[in-house]
PDB file of N, CA and C in Angstrom:
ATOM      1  N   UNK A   1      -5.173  40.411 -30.038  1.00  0.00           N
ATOM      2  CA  UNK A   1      -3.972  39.892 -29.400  1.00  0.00           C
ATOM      3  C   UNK A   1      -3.558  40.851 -28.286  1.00  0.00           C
ATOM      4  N   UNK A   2      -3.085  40.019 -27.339  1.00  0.00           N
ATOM      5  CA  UNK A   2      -2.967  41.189 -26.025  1.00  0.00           C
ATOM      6  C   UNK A   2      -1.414  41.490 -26.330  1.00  0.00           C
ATOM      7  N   UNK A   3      -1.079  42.472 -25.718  1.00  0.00           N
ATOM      8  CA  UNK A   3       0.402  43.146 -25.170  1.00  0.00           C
ATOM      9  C   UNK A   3       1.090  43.083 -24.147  1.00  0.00           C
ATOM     10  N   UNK A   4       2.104  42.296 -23.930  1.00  0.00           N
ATOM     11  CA  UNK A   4       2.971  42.706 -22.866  1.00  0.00           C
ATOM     12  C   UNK A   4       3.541  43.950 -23.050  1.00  0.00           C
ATOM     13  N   UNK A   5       4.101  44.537 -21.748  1.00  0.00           N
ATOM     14  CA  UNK A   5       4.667  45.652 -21.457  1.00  0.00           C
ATOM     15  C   UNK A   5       5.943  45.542 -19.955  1.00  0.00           C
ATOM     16  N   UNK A   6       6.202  46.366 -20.462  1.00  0.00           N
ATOM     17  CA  UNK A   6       7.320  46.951 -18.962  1.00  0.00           C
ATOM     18  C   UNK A   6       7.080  47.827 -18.442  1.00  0.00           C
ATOM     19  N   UNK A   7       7.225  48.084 -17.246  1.00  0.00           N
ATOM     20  CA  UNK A   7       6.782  49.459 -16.527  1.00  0.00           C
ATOM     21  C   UNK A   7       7.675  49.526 -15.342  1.00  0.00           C
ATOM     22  N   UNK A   8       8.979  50.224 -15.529  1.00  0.00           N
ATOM     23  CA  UNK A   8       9.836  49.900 -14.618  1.00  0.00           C
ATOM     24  C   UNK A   8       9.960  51.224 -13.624  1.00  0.00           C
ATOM     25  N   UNK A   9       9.177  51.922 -13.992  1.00  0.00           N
ATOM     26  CA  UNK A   9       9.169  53.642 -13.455  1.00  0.00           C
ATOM     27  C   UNK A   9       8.613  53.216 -11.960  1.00  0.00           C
ATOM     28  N   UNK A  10       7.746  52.766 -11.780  1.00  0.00           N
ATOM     29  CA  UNK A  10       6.944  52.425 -10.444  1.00  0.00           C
ATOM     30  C   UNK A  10       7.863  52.226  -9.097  1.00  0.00           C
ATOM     31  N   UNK A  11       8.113  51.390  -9.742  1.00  0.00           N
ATOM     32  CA  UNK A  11       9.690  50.189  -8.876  1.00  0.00           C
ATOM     33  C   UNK A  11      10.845  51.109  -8.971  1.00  0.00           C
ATOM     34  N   UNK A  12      11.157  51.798  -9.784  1.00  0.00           N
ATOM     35  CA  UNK A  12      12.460  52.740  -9.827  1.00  0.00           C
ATOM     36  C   UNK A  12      12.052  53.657  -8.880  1.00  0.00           C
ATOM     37  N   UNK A  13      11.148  54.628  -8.676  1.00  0.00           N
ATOM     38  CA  UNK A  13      10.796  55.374  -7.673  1.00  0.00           C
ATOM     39  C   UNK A  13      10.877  54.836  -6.308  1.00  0.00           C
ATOM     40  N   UNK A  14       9.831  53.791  -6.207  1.00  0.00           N
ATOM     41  CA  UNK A  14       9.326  53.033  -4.690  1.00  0.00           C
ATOM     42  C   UNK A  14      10.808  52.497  -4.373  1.00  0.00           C
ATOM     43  N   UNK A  15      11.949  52.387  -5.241  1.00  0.00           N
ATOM     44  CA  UNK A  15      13.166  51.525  -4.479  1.00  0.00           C
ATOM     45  C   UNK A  15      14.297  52.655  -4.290  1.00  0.00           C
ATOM     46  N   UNK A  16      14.125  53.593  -4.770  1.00  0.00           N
ATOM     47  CA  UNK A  16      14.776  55.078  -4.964  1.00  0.00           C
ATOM     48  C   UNK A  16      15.867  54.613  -5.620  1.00  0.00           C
ATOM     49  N   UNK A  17      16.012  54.120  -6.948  1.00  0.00           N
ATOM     50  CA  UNK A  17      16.943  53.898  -7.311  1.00  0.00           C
ATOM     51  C   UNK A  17      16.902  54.447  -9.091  1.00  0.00           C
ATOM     52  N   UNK A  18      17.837  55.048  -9.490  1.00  0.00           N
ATOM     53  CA  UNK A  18      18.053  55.876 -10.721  1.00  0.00           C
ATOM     54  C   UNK A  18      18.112  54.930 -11.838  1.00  0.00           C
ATOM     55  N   UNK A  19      17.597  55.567 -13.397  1.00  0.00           N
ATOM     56  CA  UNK A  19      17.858  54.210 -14.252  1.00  0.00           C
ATOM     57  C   UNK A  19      19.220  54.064 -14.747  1.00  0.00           C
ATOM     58  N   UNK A  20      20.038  55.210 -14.651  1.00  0.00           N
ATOM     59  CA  UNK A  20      21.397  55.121 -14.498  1.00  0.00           C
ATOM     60  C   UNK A  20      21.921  54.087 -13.444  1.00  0.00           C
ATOM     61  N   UNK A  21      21.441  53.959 -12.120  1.00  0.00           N
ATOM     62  CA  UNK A  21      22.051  53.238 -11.411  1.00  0.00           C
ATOM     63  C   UNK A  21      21.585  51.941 -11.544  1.00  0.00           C
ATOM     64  N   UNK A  22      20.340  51.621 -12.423  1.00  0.00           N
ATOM     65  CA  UNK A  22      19.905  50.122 -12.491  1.00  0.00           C
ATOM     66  C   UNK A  22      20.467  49.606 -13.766  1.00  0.00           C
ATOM     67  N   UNK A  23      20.820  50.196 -14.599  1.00  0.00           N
ATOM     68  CA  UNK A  23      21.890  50.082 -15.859  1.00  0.00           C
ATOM     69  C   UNK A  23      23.647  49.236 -15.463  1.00  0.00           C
ATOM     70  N   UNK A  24      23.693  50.248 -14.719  1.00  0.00           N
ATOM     71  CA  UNK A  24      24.983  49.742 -14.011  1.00  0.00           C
ATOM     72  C   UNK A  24      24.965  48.574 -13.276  1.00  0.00           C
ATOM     73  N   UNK A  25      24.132  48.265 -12.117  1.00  0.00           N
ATOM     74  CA  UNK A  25      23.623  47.716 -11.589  1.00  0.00           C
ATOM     75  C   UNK A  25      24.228  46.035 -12.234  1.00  0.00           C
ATOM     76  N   UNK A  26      22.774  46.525 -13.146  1.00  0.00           N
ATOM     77  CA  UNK A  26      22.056  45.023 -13.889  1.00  0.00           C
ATOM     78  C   UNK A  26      22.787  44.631 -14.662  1.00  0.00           C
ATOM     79  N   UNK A  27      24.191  45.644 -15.494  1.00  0.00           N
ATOM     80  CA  UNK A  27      24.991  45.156 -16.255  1.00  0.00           C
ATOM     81  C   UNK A  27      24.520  45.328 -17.534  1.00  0.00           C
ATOM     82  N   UNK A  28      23.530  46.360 -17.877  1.00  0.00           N
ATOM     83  CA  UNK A  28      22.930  46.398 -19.303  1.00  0.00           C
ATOM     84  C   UNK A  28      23.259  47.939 -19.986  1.00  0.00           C
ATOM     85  N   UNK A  29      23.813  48.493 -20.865  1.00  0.00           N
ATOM     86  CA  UNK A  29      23.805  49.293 -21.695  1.00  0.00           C
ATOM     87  C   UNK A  29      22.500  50.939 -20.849  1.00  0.00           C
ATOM     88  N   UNK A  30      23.507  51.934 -21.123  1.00  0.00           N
ATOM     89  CA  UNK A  30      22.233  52.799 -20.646  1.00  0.00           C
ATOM     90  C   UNK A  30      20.998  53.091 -21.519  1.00  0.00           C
ATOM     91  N   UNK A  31      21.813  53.038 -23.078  1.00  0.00           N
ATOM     92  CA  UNK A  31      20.737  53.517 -24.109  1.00  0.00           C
ATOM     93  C   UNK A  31      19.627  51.827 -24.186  1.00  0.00           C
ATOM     94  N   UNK A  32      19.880  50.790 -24.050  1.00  0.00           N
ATOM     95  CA  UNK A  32      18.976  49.439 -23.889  1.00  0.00           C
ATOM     96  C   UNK A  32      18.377  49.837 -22.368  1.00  0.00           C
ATOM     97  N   UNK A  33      18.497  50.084 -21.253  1.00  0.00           N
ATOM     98  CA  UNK A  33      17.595  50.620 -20.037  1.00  0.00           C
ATOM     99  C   UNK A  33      17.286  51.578 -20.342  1.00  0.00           C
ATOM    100  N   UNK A  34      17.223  52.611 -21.019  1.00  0.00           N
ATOM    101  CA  UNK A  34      16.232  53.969 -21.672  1.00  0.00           C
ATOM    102  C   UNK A  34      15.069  53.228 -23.025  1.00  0.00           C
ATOM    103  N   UNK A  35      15.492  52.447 -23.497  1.00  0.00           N
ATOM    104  CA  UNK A  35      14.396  52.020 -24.493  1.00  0.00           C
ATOM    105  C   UNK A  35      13.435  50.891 -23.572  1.00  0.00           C
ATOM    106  N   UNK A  36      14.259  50.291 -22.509  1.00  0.00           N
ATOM    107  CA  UNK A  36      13.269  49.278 -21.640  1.00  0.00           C
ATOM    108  C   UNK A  36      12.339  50.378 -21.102  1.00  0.00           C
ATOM    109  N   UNK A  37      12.644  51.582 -20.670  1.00  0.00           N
ATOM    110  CA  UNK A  37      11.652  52.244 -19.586  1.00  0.00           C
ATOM    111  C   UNK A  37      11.001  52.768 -21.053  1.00  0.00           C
ATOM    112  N   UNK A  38      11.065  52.990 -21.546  1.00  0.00           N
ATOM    113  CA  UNK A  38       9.951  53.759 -22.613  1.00  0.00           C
ATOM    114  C   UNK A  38       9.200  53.336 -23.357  1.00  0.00           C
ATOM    115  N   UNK A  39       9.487  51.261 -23.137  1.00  0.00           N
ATOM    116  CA  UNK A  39       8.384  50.469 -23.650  1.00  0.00           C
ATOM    117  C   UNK A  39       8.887  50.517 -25.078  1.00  0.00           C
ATOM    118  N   UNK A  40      10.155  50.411 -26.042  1.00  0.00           N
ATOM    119  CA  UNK A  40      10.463  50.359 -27.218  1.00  0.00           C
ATOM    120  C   UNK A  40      11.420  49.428 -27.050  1.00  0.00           C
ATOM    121  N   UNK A  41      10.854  48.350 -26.771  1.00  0.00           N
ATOM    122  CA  UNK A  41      11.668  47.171 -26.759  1.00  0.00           C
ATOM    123  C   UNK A  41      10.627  46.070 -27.413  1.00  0.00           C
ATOM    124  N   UNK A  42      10.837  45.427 -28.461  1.00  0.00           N
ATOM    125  CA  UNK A  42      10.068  44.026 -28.928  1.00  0.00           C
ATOM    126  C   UNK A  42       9.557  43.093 -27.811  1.00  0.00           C
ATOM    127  N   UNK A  43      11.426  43.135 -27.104  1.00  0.00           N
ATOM    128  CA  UNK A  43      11.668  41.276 -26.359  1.00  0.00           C
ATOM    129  C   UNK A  43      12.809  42.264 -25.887  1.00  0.00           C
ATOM    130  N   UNK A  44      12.884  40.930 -24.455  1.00  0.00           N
ATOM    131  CA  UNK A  44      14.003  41.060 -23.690  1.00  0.00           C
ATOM    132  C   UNK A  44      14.148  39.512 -22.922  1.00  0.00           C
ATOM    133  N   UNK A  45      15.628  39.611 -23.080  1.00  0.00           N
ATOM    134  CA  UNK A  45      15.984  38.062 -22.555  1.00  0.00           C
ATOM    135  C   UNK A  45      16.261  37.809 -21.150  1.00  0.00           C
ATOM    136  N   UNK A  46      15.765  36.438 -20.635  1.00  0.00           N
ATOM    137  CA  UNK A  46      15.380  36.242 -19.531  1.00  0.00           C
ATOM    138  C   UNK A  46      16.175  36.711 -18.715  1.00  0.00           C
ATOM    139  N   UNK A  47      17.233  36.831 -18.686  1.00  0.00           N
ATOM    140  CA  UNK A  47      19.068  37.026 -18.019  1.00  0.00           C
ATOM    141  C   UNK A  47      18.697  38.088 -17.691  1.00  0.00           C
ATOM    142  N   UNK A  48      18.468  39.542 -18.578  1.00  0.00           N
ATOM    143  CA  UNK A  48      17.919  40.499 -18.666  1.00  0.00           C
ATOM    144  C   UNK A  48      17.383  41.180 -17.758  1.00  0.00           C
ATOM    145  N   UNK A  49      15.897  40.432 -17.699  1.00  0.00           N
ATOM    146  CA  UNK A  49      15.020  40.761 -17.319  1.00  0.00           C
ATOM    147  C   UNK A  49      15.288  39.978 -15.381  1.00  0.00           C
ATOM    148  N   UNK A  50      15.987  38.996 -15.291  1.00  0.00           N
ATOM    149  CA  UNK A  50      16.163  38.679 -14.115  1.00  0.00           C
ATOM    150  C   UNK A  50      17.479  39.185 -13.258  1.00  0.00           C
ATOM    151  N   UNK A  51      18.328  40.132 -14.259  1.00  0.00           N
ATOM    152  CA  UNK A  51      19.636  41.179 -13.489  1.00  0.00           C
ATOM    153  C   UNK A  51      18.405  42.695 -12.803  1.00  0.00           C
ATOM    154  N   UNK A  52      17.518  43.051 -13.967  1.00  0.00           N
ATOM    155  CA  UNK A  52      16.942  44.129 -13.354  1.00  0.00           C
ATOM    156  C   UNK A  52      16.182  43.555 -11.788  1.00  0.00           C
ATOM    157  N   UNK A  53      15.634  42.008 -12.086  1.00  0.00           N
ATOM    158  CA  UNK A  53      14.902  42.216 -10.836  1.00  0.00           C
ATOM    159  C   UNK A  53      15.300  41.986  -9.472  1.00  0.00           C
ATOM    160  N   UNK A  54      17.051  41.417  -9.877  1.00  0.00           N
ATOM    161  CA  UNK A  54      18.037  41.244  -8.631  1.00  0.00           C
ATOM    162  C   UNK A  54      17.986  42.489  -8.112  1.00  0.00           C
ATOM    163  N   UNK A  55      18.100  43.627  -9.021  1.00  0.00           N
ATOM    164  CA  UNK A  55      19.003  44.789  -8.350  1.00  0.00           C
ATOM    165  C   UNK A  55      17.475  45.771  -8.140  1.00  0.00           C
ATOM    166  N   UNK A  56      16.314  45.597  -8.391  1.00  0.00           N
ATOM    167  CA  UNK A  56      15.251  46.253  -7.929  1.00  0.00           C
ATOM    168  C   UNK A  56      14.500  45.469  -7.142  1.00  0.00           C
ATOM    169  N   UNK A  57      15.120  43.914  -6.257  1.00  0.00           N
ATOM    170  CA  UNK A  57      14.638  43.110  -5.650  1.00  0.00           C
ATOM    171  C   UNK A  57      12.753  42.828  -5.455  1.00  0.00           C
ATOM    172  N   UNK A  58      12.732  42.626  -6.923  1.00  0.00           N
ATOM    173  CA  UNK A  58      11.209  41.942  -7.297  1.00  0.00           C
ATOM    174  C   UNK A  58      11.319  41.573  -8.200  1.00  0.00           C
ATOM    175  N   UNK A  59       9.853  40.852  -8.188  1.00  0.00           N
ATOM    176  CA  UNK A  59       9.834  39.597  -9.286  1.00  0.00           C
ATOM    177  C   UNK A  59       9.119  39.956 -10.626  1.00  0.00           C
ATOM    178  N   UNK A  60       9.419  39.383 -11.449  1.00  0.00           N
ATOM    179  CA  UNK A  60       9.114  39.894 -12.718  1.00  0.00           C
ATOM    180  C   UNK A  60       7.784  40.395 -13.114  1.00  0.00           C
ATOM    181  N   UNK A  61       6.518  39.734 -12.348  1.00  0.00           N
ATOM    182  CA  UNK A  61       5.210  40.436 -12.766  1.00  0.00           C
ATOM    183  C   UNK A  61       4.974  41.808 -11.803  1.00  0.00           C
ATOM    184  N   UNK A  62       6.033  42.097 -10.829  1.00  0.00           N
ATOM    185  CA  UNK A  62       5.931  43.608 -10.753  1.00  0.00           C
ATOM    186  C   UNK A  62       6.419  44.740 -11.651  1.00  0.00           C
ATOM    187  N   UNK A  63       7.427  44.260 -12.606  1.00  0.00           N
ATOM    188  CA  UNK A  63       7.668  44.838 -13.548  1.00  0.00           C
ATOM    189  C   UNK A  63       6.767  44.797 -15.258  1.00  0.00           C
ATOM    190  N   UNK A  64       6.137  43.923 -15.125  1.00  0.00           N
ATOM    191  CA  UNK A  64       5.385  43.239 -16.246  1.00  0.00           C
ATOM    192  C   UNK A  64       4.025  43.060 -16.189  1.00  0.00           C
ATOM    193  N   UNK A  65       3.373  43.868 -17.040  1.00  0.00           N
ATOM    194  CA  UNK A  65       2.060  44.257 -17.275  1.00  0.00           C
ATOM    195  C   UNK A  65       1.457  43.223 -18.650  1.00  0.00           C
ATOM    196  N   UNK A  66       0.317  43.402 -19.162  1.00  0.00           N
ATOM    197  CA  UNK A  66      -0.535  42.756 -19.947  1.00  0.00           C
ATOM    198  C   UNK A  66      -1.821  43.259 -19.961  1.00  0.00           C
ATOM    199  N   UNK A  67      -2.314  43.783 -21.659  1.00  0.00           N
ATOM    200  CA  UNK A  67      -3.427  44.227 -21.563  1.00  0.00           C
ATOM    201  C   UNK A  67      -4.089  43.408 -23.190  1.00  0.00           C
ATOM    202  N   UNK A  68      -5.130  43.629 -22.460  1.00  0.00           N
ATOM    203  CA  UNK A  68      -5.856  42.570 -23.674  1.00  0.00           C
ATOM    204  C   UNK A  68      -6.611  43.440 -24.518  1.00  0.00           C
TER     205      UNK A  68
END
């Protein structure tokens, strides 16, 4: 069974933007954006996942990996 993943470090650098400031941002909890960047997240809901990519202006398979 393959794995999704998050990998939001890439995009946080290339947009120079802090995960403190994408927390705020996106409207999500700092300690829930510290478990998103460290990949200790099950699931995340679409709302979620589409506030981070407003405020890091990309689309979700730049944040979203898959390995088989």
């Amino acid at each position: 069974m393959g794995t999704v993943s998050l990998d939001l470090e890439p995009v946080l650098q290339e947009k120079g933007i802090s995960l403190d400031e994408l927390a705020m941002q996106a409207g999500i909890e700092d300690n829930k954006a510290d478990k998103i960047k460290r990949g200790q997240v099950s699931a995340i809901r679409f709302t979620t996942l589409a506030s981070i990519c407003d405020v890091l202006d990309c689309e979700p398979g730049d944040i979203l990996g898959y390995t088989n």
